[in-house]
N, C-alpha and C. Protein backbone atom coordinates (compact mmCIF):
# COMPACT_ATOMS: atom_id res chain seq x y z
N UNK A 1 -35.84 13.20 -8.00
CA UNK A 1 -35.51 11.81 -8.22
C UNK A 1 -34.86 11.63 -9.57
N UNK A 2 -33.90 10.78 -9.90
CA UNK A 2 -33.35 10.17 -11.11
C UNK A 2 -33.61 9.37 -11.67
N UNK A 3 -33.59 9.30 -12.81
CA UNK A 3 -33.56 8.17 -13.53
C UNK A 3 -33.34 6.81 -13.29
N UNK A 4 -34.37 6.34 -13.26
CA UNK A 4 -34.08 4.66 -12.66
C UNK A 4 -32.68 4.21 -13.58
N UNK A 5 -32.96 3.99 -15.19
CA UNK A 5 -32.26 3.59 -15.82
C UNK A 5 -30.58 4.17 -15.83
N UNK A 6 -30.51 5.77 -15.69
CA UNK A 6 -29.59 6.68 -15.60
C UNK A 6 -29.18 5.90 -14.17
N UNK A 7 -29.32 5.59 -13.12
CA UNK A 7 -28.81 5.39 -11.75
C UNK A 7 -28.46 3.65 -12.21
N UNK A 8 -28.91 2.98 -12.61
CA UNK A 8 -28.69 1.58 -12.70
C UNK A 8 -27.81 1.55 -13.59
N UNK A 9 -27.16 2.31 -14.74
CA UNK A 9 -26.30 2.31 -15.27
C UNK A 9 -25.29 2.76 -14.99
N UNK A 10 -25.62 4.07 -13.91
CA UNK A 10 -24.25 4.83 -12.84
C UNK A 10 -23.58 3.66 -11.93
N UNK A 11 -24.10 2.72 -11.33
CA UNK A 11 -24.17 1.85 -10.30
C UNK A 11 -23.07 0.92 -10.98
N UNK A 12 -23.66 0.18 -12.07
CA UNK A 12 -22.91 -0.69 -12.93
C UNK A 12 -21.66 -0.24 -13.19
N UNK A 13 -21.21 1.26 -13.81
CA UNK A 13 -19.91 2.04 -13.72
C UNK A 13 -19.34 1.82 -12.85
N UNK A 14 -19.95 2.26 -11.56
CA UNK A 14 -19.34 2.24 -10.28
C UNK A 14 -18.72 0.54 -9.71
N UNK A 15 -19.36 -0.26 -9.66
CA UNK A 15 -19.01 -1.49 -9.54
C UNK A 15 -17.66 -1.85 -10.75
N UNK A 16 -17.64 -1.19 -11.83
CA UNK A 16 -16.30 -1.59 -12.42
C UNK A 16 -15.54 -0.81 -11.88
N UNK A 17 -15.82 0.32 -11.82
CA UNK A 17 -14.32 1.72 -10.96
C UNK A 17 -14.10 0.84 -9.90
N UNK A 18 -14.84 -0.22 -9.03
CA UNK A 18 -14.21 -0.52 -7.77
C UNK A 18 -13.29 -1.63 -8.54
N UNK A 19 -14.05 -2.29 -9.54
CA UNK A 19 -12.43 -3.48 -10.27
C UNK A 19 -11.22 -2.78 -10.12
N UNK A 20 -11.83 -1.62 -10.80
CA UNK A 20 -10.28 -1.01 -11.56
C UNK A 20 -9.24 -0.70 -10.30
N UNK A 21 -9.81 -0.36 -9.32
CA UNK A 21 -9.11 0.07 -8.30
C UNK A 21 -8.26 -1.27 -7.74
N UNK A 22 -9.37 -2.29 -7.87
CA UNK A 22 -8.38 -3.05 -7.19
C UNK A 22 -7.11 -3.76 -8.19
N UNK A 23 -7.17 -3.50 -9.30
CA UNK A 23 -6.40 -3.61 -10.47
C UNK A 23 -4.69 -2.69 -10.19
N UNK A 24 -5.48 -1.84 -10.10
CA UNK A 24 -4.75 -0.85 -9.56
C UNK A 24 -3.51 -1.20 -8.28
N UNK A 25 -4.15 -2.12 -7.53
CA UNK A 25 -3.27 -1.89 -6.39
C UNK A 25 -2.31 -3.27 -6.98
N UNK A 26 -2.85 -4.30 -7.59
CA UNK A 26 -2.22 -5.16 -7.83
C UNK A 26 -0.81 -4.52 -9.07
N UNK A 27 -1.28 -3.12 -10.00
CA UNK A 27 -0.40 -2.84 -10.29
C UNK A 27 0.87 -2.09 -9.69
N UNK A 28 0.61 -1.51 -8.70
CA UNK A 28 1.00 -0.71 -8.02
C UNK A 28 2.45 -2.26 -7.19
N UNK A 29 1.81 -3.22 -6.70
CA UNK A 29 2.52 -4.40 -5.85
C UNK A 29 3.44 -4.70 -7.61
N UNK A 30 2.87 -4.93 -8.56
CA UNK A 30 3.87 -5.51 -9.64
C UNK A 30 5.21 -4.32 -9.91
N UNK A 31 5.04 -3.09 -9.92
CA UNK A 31 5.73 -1.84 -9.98
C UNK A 31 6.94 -2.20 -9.19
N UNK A 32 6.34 -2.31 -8.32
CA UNK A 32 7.35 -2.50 -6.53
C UNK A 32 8.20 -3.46 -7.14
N UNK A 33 7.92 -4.53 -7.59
CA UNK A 33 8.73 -6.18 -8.15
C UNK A 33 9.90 -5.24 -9.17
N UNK A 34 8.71 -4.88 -10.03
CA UNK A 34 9.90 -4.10 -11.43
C UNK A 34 11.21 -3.87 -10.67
N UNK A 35 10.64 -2.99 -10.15
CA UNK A 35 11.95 -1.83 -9.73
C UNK A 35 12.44 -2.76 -8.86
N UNK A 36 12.12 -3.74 -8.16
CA UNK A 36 13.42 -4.09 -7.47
C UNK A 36 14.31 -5.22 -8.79
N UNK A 37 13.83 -5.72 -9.83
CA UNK A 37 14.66 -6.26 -10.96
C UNK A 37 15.69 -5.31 -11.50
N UNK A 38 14.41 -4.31 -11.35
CA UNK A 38 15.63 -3.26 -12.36
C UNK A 38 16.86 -2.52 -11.26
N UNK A 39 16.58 -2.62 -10.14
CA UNK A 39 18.04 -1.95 -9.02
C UNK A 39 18.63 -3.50 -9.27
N UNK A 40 18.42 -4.87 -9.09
CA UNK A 40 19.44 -5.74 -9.30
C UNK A 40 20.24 -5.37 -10.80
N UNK A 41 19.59 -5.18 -11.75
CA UNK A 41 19.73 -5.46 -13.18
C UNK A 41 21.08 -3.53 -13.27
N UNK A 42 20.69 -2.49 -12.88
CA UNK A 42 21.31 -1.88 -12.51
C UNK A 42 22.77 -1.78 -11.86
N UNK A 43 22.80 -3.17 -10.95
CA UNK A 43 23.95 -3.37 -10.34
C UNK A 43 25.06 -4.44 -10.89
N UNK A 44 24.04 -5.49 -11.34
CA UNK A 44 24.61 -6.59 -11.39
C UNK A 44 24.76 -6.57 -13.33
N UNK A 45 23.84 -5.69 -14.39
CA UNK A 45 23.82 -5.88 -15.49
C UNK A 45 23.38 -7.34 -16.19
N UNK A 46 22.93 -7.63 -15.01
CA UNK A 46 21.89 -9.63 -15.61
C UNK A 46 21.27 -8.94 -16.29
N UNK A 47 21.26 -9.46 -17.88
CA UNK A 47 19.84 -9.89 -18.64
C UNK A 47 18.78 -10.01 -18.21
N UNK A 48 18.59 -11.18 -16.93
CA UNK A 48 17.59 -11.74 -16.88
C UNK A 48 16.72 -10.96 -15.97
N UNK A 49 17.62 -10.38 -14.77
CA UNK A 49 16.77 -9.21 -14.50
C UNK A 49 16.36 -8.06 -15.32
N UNK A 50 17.02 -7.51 -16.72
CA UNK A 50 16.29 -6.65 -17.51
C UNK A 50 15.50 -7.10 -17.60
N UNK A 51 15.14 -8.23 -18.51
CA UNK A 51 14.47 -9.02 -19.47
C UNK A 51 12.72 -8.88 -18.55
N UNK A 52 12.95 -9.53 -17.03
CA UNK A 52 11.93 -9.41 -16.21
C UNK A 52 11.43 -8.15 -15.94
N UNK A 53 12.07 -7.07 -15.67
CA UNK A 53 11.43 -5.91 -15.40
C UNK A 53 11.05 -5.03 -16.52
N UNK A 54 11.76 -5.10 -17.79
CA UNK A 54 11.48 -4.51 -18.97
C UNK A 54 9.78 -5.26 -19.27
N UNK A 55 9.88 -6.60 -19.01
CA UNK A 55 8.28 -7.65 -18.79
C UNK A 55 7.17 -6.96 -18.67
N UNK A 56 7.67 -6.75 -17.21
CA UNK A 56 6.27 -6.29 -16.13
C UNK A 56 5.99 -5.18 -16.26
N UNK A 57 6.82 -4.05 -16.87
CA UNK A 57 6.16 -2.80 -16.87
C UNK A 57 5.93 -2.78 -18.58
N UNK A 58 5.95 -3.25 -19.21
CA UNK A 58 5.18 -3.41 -20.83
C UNK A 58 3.87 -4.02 -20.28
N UNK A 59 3.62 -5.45 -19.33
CA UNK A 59 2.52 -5.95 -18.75
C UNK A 59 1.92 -4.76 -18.23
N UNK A 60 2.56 -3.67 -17.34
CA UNK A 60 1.74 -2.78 -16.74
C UNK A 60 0.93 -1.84 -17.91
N UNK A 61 1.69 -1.57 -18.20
CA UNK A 61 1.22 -0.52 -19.41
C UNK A 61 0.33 -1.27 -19.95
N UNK A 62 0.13 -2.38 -20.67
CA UNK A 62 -0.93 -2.92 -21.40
C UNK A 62 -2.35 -2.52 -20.95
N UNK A 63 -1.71 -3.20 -19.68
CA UNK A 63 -3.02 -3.14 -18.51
C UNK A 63 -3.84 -1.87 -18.12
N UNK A 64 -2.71 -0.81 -18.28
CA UNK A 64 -3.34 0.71 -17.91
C UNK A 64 -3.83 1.34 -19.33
N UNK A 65 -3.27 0.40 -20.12
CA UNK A 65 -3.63 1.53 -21.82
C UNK A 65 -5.29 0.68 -21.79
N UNK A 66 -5.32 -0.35 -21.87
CA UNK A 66 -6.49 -0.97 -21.09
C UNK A 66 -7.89 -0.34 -20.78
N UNK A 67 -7.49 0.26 -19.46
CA UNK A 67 -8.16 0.54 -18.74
C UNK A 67 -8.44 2.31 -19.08
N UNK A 68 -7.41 2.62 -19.82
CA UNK A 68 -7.61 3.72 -19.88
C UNK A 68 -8.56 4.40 -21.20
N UNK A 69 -8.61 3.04 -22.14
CA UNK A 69 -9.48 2.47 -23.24
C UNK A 69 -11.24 2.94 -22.62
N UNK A 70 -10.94 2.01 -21.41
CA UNK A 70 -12.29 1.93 -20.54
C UNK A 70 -13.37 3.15 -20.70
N UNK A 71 -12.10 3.68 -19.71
CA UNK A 71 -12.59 5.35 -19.44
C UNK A 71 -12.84 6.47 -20.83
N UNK A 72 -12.28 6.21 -21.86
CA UNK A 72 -12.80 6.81 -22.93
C UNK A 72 -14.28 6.64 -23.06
N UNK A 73 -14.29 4.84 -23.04
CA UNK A 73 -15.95 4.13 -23.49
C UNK A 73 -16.61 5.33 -22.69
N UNK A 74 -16.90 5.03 -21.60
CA UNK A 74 -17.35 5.35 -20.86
C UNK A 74 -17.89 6.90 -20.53
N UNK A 75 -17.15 7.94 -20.79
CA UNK A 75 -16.80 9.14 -21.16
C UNK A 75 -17.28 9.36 -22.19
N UNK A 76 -17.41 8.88 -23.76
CA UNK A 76 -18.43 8.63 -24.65
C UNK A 76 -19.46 8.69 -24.65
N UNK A 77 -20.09 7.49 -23.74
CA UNK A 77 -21.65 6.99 -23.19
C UNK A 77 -22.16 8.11 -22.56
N UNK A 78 -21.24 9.00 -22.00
CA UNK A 78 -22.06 9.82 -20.83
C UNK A 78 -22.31 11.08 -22.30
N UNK A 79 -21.63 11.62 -23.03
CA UNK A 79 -21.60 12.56 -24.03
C UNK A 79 -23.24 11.65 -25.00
N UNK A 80 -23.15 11.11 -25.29
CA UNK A 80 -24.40 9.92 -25.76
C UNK A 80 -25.43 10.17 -24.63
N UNK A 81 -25.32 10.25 -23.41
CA UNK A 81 -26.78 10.24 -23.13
C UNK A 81 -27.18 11.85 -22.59
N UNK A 82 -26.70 12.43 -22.97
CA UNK A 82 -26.92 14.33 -22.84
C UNK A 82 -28.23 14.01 -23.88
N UNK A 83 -29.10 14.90 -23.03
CA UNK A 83 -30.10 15.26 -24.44
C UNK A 83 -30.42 16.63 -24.19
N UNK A 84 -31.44 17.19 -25.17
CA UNK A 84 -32.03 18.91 -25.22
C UNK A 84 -31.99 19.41 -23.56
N UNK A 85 -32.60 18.71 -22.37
CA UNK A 85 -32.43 18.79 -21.22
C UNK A 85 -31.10 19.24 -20.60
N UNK A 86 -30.32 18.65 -20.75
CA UNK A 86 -28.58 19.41 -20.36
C UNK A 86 -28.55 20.43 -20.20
N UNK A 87 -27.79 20.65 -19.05
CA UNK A 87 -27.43 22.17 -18.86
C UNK A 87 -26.20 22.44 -19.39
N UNK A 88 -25.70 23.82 -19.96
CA UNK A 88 -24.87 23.96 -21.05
C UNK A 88 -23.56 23.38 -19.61
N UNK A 89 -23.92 23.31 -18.29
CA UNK A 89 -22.13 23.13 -17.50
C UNK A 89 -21.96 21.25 -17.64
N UNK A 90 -23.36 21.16 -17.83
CA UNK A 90 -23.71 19.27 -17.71
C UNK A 90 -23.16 18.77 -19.21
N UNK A 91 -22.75 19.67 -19.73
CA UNK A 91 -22.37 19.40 -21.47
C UNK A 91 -20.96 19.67 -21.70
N UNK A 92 -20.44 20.58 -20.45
CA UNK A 92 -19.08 20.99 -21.11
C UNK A 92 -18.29 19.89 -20.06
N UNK A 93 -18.70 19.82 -18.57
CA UNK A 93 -18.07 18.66 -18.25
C UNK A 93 -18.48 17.29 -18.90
N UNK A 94 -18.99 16.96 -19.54
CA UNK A 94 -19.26 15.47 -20.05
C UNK A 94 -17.88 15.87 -21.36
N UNK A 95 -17.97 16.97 -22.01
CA UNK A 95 -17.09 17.18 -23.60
C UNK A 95 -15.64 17.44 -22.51
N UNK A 96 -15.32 17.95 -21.37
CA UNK A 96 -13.65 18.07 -20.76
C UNK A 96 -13.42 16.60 -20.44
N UNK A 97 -14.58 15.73 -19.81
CA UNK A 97 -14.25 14.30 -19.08
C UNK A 97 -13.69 13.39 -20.47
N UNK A 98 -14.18 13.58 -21.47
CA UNK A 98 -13.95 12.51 -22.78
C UNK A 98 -12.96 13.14 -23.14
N UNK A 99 -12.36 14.26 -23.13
CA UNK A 99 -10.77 15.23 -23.72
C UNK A 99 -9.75 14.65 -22.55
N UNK A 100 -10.14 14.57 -21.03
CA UNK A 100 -9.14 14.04 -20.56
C UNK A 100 -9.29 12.80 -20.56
N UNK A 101 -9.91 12.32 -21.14
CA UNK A 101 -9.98 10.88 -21.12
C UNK A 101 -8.99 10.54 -22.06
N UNK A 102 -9.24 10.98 -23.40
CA UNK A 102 -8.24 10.79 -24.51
C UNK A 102 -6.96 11.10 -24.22
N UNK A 103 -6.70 12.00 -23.26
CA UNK A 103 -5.52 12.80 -23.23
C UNK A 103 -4.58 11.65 -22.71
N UNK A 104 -5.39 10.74 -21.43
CA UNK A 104 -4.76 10.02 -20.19
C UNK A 104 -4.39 8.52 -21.37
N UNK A 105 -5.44 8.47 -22.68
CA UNK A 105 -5.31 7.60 -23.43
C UNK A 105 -4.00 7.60 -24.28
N UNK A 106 -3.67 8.55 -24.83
CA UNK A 106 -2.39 8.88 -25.33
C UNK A 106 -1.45 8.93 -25.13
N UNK A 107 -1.13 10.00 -23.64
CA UNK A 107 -0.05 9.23 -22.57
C UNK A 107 0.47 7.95 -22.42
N UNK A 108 -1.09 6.59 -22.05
CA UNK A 108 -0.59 5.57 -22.16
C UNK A 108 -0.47 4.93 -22.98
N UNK A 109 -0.81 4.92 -24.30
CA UNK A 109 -0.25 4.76 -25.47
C UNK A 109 1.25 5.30 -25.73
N UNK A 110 1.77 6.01 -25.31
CA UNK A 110 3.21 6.79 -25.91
C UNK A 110 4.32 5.84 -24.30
N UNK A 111 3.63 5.94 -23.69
CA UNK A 111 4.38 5.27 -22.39
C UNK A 111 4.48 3.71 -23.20
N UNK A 112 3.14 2.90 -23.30
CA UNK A 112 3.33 1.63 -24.18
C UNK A 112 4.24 1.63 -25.26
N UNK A 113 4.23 2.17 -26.08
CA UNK A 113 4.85 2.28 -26.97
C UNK A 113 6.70 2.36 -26.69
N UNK A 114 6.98 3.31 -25.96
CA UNK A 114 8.15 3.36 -25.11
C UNK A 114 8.66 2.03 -24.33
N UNK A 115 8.07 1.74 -24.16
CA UNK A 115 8.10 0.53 -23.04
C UNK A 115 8.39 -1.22 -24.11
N UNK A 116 7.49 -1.20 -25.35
CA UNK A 116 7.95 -1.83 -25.87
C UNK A 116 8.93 -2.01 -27.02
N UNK A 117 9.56 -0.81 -27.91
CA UNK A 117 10.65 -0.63 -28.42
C UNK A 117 11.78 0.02 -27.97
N UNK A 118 11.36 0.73 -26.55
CA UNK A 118 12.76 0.97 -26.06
C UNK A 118 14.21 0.23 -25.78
N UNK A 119 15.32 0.39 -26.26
CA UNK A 119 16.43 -0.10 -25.81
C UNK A 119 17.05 0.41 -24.86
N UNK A 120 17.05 1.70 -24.47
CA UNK A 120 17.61 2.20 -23.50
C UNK A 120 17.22 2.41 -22.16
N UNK A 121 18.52 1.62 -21.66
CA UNK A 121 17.94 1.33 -20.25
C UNK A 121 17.70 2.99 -19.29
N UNK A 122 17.93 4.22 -19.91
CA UNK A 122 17.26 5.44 -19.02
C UNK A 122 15.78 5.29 -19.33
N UNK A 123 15.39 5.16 -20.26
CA UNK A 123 14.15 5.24 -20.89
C UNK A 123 13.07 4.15 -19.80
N UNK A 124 13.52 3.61 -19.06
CA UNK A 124 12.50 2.81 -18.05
C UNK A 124 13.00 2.98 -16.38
N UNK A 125 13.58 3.81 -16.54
CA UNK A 125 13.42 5.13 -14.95
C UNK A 125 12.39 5.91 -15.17
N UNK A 126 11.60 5.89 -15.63
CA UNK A 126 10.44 7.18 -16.06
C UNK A 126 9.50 6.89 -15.26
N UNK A 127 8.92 7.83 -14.55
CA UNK A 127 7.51 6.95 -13.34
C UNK A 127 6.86 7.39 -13.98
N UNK A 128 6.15 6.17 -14.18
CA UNK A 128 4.67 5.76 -15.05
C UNK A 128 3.41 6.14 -14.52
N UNK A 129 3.26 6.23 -12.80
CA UNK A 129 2.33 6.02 -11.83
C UNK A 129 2.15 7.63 -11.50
């Protein structure tokens, strides 16, 4: 048996991973919008379609650097509640989950970052997803 407290706090995780997911799909439907601004903005060279799709995928990114914030916390907490008990494999995946956590954090940080001082319109053909 587990930890009451350890399982009621797994549970609580789990109930946000299902947010995130559905976060997720709503980013996934905004993506779809981008790119069809950016094939008008492509053809036609409107501003206003840059202006909108250059928008929504800086909005996306926010949203995923975000979330990807999350998953650090989280990844943390679990390295925080290892104690003398741990098995040395229960220690090295908790120390790889918080390395890719950071890793996926940086990415979207350098994608954000891209996304909001970029001028060049190759520079937002890049799949983000």
């Amino acid at each position: 048996m587990g930890n009451n407290s350890m399982d009621s706090e797994s549970l609580k995780e789990i109930r946000v991973e299902d947010y995130i997911w559905y976060i997720y799909i709503f980013l996934a439907v905004f993506a779809l919008i981008s790119n069809y601004f950016e094939k008008d903005y492509l053809k036609t060279h409107n501003k206003k379609d840059e202006t909108i799709f250059r928008t929504i995928n800086t909005e996306i990114f926010i949203v995923t650097f975000i979330i990807y914030l999350y998953f650090v916390y989280i990844n943390y907490k679990h390295i925080k509640r290892l104690d003398s008990n741990s098995s040395p494999k229960q220690i090295l995946l908790a120390n790889l989950g918080l390395i890719s956590a950071i890793l996926f954090l940086i990415g979207g940080g350098i994608s954000l970052y891209i996304s909001i001082v970029g001028d060049d319109e190759d520079e937002f053909l890049l799949n983000f997803f």
